[in-house]
Protein backbone atom coordinates (compact mmCIF):
# COMPACT_ATOMS: atom_id res chain seq x y z
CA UNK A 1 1.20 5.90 5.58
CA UNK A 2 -0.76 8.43 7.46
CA UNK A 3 -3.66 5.93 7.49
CA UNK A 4 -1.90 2.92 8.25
CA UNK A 5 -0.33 5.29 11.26
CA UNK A 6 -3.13 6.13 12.24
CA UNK A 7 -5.22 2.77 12.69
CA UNK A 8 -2.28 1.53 14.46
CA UNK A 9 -2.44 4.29 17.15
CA UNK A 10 -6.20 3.17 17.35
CA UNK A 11 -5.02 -0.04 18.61
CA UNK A 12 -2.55 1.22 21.01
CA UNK A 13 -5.16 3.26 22.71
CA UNK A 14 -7.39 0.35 22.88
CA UNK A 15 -4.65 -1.84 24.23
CA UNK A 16 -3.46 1.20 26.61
CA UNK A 17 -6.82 1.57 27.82
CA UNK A 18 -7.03 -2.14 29.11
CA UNK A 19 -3.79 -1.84 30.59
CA UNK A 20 -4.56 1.47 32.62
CA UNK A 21 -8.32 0.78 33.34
CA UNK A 22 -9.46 4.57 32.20
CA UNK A 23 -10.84 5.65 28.41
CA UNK A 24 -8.81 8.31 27.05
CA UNK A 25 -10.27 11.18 29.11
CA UNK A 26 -9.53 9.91 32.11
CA UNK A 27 -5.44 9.32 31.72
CA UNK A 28 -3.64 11.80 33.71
CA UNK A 29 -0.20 13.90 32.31
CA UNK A 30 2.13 10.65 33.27
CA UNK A 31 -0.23 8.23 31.29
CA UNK A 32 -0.75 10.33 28.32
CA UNK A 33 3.15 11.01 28.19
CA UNK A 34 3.69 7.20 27.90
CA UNK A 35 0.79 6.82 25.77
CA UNK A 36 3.16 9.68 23.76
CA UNK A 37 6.02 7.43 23.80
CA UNK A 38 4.77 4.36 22.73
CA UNK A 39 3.45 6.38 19.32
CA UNK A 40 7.08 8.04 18.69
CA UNK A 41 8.22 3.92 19.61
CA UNK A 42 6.07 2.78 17.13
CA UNK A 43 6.78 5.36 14.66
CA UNK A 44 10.62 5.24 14.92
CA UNK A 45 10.66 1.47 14.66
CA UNK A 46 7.87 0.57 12.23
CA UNK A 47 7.12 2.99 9.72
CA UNK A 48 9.73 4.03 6.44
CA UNK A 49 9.10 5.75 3.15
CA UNK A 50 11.38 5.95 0.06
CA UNK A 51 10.74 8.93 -3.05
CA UNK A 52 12.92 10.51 -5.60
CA UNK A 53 11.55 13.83 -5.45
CA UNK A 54 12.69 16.14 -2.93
CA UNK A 55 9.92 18.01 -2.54
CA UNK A 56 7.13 14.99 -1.77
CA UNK A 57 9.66 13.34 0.75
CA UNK A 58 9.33 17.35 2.19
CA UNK A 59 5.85 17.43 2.05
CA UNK A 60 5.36 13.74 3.38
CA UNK A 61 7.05 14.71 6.05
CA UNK A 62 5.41 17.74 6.87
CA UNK A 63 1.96 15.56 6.94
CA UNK A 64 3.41 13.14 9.14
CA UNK A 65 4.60 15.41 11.73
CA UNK A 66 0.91 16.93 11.42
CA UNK A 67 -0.31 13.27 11.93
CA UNK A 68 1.51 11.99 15.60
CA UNK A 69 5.05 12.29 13.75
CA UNK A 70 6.76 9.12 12.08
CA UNK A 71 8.89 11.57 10.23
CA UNK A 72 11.85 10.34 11.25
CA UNK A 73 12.08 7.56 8.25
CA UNK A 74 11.28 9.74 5.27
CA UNK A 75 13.89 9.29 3.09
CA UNK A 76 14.68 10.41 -0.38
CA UNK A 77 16.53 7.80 -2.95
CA UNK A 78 16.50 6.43 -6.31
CA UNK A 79 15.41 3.35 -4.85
CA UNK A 80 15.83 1.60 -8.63
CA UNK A 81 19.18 2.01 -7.97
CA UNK A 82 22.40 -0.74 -6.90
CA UNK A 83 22.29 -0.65 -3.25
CA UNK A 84 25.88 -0.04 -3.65
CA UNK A 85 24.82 3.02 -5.27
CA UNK A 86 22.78 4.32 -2.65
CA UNK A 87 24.16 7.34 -1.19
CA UNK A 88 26.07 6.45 2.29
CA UNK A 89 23.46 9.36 3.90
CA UNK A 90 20.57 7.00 2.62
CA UNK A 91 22.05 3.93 3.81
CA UNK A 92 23.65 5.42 7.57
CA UNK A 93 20.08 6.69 8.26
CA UNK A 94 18.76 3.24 7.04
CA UNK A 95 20.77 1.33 8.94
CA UNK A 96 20.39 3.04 11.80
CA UNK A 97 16.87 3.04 12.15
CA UNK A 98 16.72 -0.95 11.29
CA UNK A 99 19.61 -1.66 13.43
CA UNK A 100 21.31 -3.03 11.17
CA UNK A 101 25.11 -3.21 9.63
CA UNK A 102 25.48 -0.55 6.87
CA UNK A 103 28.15 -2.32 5.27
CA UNK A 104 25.42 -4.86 4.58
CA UNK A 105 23.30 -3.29 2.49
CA UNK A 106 26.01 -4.38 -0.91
CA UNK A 107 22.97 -5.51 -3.48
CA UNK A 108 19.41 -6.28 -4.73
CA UNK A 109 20.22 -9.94 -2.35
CA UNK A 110 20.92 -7.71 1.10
CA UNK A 111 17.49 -5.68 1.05
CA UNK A 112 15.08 -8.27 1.85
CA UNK A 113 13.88 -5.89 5.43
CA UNK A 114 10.17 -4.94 5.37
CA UNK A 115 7.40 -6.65 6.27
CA UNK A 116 4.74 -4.68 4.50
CA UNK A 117 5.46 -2.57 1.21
CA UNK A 118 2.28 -0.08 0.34
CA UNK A 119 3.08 1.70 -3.14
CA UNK A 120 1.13 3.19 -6.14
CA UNK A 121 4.47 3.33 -8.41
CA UNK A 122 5.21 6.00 -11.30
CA UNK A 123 4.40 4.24 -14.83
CA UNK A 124 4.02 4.88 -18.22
CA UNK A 125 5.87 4.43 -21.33
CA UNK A 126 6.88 7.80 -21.36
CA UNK A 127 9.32 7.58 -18.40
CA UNK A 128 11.55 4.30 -19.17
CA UNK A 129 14.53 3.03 -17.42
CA UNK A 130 17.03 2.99 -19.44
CA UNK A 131 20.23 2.53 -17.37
CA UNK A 132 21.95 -0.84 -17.71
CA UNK A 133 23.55 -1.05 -13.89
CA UNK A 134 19.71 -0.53 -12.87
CA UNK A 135 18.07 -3.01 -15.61
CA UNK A 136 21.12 -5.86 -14.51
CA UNK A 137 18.99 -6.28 -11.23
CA UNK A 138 16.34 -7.62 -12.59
CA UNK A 139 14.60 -10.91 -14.00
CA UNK A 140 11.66 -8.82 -15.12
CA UNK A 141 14.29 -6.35 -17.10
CA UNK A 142 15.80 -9.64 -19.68
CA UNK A 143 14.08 -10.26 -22.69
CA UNK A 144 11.78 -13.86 -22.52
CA UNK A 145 10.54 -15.92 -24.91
CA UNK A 146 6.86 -17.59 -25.36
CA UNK A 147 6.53 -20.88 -26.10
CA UNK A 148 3.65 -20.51 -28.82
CA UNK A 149 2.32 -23.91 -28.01
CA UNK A 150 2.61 -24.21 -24.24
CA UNK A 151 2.00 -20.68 -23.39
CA UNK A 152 4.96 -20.52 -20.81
CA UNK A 153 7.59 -18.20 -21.07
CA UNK A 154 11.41 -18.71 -20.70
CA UNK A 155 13.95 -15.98 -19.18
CA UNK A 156 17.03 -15.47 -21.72
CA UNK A 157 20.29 -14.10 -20.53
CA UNK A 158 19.74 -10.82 -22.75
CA UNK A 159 18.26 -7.63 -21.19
CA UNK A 160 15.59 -4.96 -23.03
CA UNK A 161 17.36 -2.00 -23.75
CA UNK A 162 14.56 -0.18 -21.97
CA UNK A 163 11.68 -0.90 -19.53
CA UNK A 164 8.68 0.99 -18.15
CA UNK A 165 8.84 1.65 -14.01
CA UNK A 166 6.01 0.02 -12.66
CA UNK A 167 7.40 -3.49 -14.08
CA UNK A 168 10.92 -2.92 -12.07
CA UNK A 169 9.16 -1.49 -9.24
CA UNK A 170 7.22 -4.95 -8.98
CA UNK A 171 10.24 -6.33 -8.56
CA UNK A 172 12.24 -3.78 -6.40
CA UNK A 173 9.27 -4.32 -3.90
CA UNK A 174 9.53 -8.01 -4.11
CA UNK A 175 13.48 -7.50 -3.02
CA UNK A 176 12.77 -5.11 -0.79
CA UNK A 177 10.25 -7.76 1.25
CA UNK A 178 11.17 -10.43 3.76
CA UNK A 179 10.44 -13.91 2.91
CA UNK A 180 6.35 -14.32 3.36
CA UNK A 181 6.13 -10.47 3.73
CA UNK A 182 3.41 -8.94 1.57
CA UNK A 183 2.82 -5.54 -0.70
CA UNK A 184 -0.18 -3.61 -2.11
CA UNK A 185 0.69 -2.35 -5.45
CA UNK A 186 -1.10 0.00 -8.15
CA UNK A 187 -0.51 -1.26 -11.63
CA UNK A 188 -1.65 -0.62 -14.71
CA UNK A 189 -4.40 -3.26 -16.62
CA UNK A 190 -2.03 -3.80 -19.30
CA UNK A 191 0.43 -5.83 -17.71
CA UNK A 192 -2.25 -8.03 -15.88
CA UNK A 193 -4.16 -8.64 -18.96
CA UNK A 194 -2.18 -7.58 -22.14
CA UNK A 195 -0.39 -10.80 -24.26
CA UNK A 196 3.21 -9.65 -24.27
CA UNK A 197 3.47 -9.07 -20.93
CA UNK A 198 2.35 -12.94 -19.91
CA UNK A 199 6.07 -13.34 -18.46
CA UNK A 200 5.32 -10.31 -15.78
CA UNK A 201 2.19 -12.83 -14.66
CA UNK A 202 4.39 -15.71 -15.02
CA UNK A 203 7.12 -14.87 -12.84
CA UNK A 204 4.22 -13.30 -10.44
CA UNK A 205 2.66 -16.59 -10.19
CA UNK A 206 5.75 -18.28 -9.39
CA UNK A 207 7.56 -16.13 -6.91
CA UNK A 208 4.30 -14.55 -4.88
CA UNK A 209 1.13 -15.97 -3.82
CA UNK A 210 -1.67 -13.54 -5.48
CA UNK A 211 -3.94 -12.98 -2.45
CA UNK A 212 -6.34 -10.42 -4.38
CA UNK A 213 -6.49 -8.60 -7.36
CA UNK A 214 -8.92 -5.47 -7.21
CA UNK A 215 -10.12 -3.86 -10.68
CA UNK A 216 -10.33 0.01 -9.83
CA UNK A 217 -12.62 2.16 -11.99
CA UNK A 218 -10.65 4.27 -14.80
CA UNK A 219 -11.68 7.55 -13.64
CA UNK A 220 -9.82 6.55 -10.01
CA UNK A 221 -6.94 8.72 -10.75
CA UNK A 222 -8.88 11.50 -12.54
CA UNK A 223 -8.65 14.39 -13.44
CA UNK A 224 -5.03 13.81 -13.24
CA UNK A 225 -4.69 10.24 -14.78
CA UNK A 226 -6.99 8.45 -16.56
CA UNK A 227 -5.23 5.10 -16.58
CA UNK A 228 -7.11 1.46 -16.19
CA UNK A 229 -5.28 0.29 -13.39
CA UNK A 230 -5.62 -2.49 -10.60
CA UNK A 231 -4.57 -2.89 -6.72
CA UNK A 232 -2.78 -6.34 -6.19
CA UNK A 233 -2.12 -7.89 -3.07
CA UNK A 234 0.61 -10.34 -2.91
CA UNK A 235 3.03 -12.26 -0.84
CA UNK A 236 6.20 -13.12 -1.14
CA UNK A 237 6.66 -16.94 -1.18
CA UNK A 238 9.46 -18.38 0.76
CA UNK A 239 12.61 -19.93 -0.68
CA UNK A 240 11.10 -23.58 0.39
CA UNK A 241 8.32 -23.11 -1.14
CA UNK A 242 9.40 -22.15 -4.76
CA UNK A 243 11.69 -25.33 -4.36
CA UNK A 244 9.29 -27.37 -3.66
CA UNK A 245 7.05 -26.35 -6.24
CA UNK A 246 9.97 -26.38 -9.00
CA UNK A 247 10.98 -30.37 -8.23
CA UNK A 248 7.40 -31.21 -7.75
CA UNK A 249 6.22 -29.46 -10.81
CA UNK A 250 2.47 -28.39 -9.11
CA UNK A 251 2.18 -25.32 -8.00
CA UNK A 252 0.07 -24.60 -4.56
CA UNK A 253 -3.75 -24.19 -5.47
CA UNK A 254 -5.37 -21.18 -3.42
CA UNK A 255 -8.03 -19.19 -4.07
CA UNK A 256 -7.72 -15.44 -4.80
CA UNK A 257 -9.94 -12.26 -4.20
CA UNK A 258 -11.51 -10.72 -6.96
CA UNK A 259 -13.67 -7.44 -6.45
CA UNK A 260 -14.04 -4.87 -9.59
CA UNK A 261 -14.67 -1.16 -8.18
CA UNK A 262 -17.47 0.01 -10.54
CA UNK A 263 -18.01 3.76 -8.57
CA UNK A 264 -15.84 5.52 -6.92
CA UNK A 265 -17.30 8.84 -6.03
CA UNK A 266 -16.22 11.29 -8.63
CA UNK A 267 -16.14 11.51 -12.76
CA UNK A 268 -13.42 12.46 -14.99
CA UNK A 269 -12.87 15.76 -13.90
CA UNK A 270 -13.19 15.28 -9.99
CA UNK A 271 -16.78 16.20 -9.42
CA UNK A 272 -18.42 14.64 -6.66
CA UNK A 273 -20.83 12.05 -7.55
CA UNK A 274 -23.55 10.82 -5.00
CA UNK A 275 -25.41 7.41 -4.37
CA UNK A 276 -29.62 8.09 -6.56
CA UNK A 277 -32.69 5.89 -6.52
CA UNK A 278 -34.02 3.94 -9.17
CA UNK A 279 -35.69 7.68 -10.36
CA UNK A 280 -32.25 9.65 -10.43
CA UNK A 281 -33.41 11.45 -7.50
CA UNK A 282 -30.21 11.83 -4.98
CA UNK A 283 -30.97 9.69 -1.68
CA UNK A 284 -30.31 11.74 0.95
CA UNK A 285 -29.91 9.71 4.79
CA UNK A 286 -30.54 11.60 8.17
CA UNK A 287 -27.34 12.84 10.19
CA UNK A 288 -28.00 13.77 14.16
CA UNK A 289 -26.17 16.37 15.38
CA UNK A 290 -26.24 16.37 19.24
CA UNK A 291 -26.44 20.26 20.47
CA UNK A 292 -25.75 21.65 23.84
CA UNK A 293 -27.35 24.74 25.12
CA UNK A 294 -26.56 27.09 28.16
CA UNK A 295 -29.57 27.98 29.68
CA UNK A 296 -28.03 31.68 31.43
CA UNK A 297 -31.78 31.87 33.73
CA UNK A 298 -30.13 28.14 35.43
CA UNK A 299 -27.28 28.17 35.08
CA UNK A 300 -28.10 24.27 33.22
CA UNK A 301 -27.13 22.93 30.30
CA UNK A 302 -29.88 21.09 28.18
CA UNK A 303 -29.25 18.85 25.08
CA UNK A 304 -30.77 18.41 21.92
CA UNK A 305 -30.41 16.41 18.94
CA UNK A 306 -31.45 18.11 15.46
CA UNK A 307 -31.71 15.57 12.59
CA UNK A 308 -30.28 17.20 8.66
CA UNK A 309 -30.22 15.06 5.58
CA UNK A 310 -27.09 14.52 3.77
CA UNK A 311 -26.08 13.48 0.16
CA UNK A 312 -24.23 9.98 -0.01
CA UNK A 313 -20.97 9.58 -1.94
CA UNK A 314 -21.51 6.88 -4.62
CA UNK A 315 -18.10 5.21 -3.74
CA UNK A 316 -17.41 1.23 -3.61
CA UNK A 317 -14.20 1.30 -2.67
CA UNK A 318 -15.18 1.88 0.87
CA UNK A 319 -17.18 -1.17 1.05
CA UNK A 320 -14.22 -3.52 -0.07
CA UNK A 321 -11.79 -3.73 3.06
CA UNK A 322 -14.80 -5.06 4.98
CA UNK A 323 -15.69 -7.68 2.26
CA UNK A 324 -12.13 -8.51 1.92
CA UNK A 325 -11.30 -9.12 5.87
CA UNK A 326 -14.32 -11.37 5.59
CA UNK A 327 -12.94 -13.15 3.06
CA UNK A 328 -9.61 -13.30 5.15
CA UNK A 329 -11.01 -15.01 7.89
CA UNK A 330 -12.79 -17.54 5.68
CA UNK A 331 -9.88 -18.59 3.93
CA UNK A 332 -8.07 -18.82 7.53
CA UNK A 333 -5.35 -15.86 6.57
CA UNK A 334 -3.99 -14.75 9.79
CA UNK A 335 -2.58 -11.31 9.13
């Protein structure tokens, strides 16, 4: 959140600096008050994050007040939960910020408010969902059947007595997301590639357009978690266009961004890994560091640049969000 924050402020001081004329340096008290505003606007209006725990909705508040605020919409909930459920503190500060009725927020059909979701879910089998008045809200919570010979799978009218987060939190998000709106979600490998979970990719397929599907390294999460997971990108389709896939039977054919992150900058146990040439020799790149000195005889200043070498971080992930805008633009996606 911080980092979406923080490239939006970057655009607000390019877009305030064409409206006043000056670069940043140059705005006097008044300007850099408003300036002020518009980031507390911005903040107040566009920016919310849900958590369980206590302590990280604390803590993620903390770093947001360190980062230009955006506090304000830190909230802590089971967000698996009814809506109805939802404690009426949750919901009054909710409402208030999206300006919305409270008494409107009844169920999983009355939360459809975000246009952007950003989450890296809990999962594992370790921590299921057990609860039947959460697992009732859900499609992806019933029990389906594979046709052996087709491959498609149907939804019954029975639900699993138990199911893993990260599956419900697909769906949550999906909920949570206005028609067309779009999320970035961790998951785990095994329920984009693994055979019994086909009906997860099914219901994907028909309910979201899959805009990219990134394959992270396993040692991402290390040395905390070592499991194979992915970044999806998806948006939610609206309700004309599942219909008119449905009665015409042929779904919309798009293409989809693949990337697999092979290095990203550390091992297993968090050490710091850097970029070597085809010897194993570390490449190290020159970094100019631009020094001022006093001279006290003149009363001058003089500059000088001294060059160092530096290691480079052996991490692809940073060279993806460039690829992938380019990508963007050349399959005429607007946002």
């Amino acid at each position: 959140m911080v980092t979406a924050m923080a490239h939006a402020m970057k655009q607000l001081e390019i877009d305030f600096t064409k409206d006043t004329g000056k670069e940043k340096n140059n705005w006097n008290d008044y300007e850099k008050r408003i300036f002020q505003d518009k980031i507390a606007d911005m903040a107040k209006n566009n920016y919310y994050g849900f958590d369980i725990n206590p302590d990280l909705v604390k803590a993620t508040k903390m770093n947001m007040v360190m980062n230009n605020d955006g506090s304000g919409n830190i909230l802590q909930t089971n967000s698996l939960l009814p809506p109805h459920e939802w404690t009426d503190d949750f919901k009054t500060r909710l409402s208030n910020a999206l300006q919305i009725e409270k008494k409107s927020i009844k169920n999983k059909d009355d939360i459809a408010l975000f246009d952007v979701i950003v989450t890296n879910p809990p999962f594992g089998s370790k921590i299921p969902i057990k609860d039947h008045s959460i697992l009732s809200q859900f499609d992806l919570a019933r029990i389906w059947t594979e046709d052996k010979k087709t491959g498609r799978w149907t939804m019954t009218d029975r639900y699993q007595s138990s199911v893993p987060p990260e599956i419900l939190f697909i769906e949550r998000c999906y909920q949570f997301l206005k028609p067309g709106g779009r999320m970035g979600i961790v998951l785990p490998d095994a329920l984009l590639g693994s055979p019994g979970t086909g009906y997860i990719r099914e219901w994907l397929i028909k309910n979201t357009k899959i805009i990219a599907s990134i394959d992270l390294h396993e040692d991402t999460f290390q040395p905390r978690n070592g499991t194979q997971t992915s970044v999806l990108f998806l948006q939610k389709k609206t309700p004309a266009e599942i219909i008119k896939e449905e009665s015409t039977g042929q779904m919309a054919d798009y293409n989809i961004f693949m990337a697999i992150v092979d290095k990203i900058g550390h091992d297993k146990r968090g050490n710091t890994l850097f970029k070597r040439d085809k010897d194993g020799n570390e490449i190290m790149v020159p970094e100019k560091q631009t020094v001022i000195k006093i001279d006290e005889i003149s009363s001058g200043e003089k500059t000088a640049q001294i060059e160092s070498r530096e290691k480079v971080v052996d991490d692809q992930t940073l060279l993806v969000p460039s690829i992938f805008r380019n990508w963007k633009t050349n399959e005429g996606i607007v946002w």
